[in-house]
Structure formats: structure tokens, C-alpha cells
C-alpha atoms as a PDB file:
ATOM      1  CA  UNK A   1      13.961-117.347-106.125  1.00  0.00           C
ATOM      2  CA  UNK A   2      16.516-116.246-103.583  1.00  0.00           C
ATOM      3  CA  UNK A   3      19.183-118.519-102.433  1.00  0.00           C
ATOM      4  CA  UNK A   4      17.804-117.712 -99.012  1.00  0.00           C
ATOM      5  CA  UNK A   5      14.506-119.184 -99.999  1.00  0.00           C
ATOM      6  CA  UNK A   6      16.382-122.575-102.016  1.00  0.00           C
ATOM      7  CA  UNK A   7      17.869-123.280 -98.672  1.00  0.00           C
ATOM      8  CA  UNK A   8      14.907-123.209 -96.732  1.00  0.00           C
ATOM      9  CA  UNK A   9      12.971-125.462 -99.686  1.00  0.00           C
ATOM     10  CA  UNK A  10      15.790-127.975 -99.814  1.00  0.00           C
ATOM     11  CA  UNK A  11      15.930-128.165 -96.177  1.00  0.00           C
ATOM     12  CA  UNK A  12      12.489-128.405 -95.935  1.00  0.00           C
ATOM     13  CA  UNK A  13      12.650-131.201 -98.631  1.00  0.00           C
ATOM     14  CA  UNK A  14      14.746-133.172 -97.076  1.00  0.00           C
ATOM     15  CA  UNK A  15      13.439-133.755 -94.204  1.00  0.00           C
ATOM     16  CA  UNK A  16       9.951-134.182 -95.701  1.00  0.00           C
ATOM     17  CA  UNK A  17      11.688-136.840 -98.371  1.00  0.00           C
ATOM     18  CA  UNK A  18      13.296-138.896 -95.246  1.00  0.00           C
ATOM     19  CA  UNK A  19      10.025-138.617 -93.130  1.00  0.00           C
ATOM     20  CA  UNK A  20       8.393-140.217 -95.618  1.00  0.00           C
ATOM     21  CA  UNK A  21      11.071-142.893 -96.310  1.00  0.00           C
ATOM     22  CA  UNK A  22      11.319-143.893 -92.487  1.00  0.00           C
ATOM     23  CA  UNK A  23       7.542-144.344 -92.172  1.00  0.00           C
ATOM     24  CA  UNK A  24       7.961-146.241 -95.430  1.00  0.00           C
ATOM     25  CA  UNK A  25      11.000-148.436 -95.367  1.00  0.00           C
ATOM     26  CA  UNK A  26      13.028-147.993 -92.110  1.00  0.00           C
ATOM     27  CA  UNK A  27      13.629-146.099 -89.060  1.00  0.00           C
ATOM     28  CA  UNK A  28      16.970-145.394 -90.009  1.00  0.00           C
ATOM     29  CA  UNK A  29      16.278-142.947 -92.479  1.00  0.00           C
ATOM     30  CA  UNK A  30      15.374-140.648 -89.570  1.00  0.00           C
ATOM     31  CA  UNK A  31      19.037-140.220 -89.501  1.00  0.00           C
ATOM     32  CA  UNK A  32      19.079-137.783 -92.435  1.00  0.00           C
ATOM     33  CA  UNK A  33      16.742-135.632 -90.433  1.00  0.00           C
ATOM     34  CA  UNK A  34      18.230-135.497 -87.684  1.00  0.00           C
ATOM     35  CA  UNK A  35      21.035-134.512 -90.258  1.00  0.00           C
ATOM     36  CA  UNK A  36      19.701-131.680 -91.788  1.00  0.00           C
ATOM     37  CA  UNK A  37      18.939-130.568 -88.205  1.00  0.00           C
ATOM     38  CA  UNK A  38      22.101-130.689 -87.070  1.00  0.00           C
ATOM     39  CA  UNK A  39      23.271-128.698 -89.996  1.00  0.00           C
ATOM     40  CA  UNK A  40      20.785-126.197 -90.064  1.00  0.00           C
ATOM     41  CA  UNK A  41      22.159-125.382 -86.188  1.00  0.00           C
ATOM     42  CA  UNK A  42      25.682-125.638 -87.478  1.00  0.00           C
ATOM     43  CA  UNK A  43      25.141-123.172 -90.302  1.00  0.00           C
ATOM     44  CA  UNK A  44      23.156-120.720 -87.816  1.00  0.00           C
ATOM     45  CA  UNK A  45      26.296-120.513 -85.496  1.00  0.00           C
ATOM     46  CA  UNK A  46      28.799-120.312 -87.914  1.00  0.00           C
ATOM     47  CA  UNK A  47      27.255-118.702 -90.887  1.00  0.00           C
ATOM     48  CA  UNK A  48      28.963-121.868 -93.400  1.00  0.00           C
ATOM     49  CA  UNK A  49      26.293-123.929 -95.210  1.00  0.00           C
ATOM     50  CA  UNK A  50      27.131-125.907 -97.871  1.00  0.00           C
ATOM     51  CA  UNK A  51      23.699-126.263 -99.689  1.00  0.00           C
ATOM     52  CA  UNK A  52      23.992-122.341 -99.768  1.00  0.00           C
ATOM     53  CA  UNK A  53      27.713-122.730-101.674  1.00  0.00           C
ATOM     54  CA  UNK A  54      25.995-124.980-104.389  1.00  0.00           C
ATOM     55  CA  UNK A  55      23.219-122.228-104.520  1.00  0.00           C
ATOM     56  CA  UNK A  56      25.438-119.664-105.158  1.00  0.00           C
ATOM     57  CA  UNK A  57      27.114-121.448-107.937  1.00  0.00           C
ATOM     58  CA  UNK A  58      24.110-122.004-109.502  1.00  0.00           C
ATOM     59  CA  UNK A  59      23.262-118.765-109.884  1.00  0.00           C
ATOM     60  CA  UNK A  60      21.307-117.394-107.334  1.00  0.00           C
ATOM     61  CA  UNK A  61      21.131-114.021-105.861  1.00  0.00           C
ATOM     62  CA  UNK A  62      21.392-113.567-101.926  1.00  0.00           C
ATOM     63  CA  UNK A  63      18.039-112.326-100.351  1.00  0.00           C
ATOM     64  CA  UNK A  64      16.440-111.997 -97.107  1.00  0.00           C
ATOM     65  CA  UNK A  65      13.768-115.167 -96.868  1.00  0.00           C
ATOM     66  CA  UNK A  66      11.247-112.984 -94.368  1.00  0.00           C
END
């Protein structure tokens, strides 16, 4: 798996994950959503994402996800 790909599945996770916890225990879970939005905008204007920095050092290889 590229670390393009992991980002994509954990961002995709997460927001699945606290979907599913706000129609399950509170509204306020739809905070980390809006979260992970917010970051996925941040990281397309300035290129820094930090779920990609943990990737790395993990081990995975840059790709192109498309």
C-alpha cells in the first residue's frame, strides 16, 4: 500500500468511525469530521499532513493514489 492510499483509508476511517459514533452516542462527535475536513483542505493548500509524516515513518513508499 502507498502512503498516498493510507491517507485516503485513514481519512476515510475517520470520518466513517465518528459518523457512526454521533448517530450513536452524541452529536458532538461530528466535530472530528468536520476535523478531518478541515485538515484534509489544510494539507491540500499547503502540502503538510501529519497522518502522511506517521506514514512515512512507518515505512511506506510515496505513490500516486489515482
Amino acid at each position: 500500500m502507498s502512503l498516498d492510499r493510507a491517507v485516503l483509508m485513514f481519512a476515510g476511517f475517520v470520518v466513517l468511525v465518528s459518523a457512526f459514533l454521533a448517530w450513536l452516542v452524541s452529536d458532538w462527535w461530528l466535530l472530528l469530521t468536520a476535523f478531518a475536513g478541515v485538515n484534509m483542505i489544510q494539507s491540500s493548500i499547503s502540502g503538510f499532513c501529519p497522518a502522511a509524516i506517521v506514514f512515512k515513518a512507518l515505512g511506506l513508499k510515496q505513490g500516486t493514489a489515482f
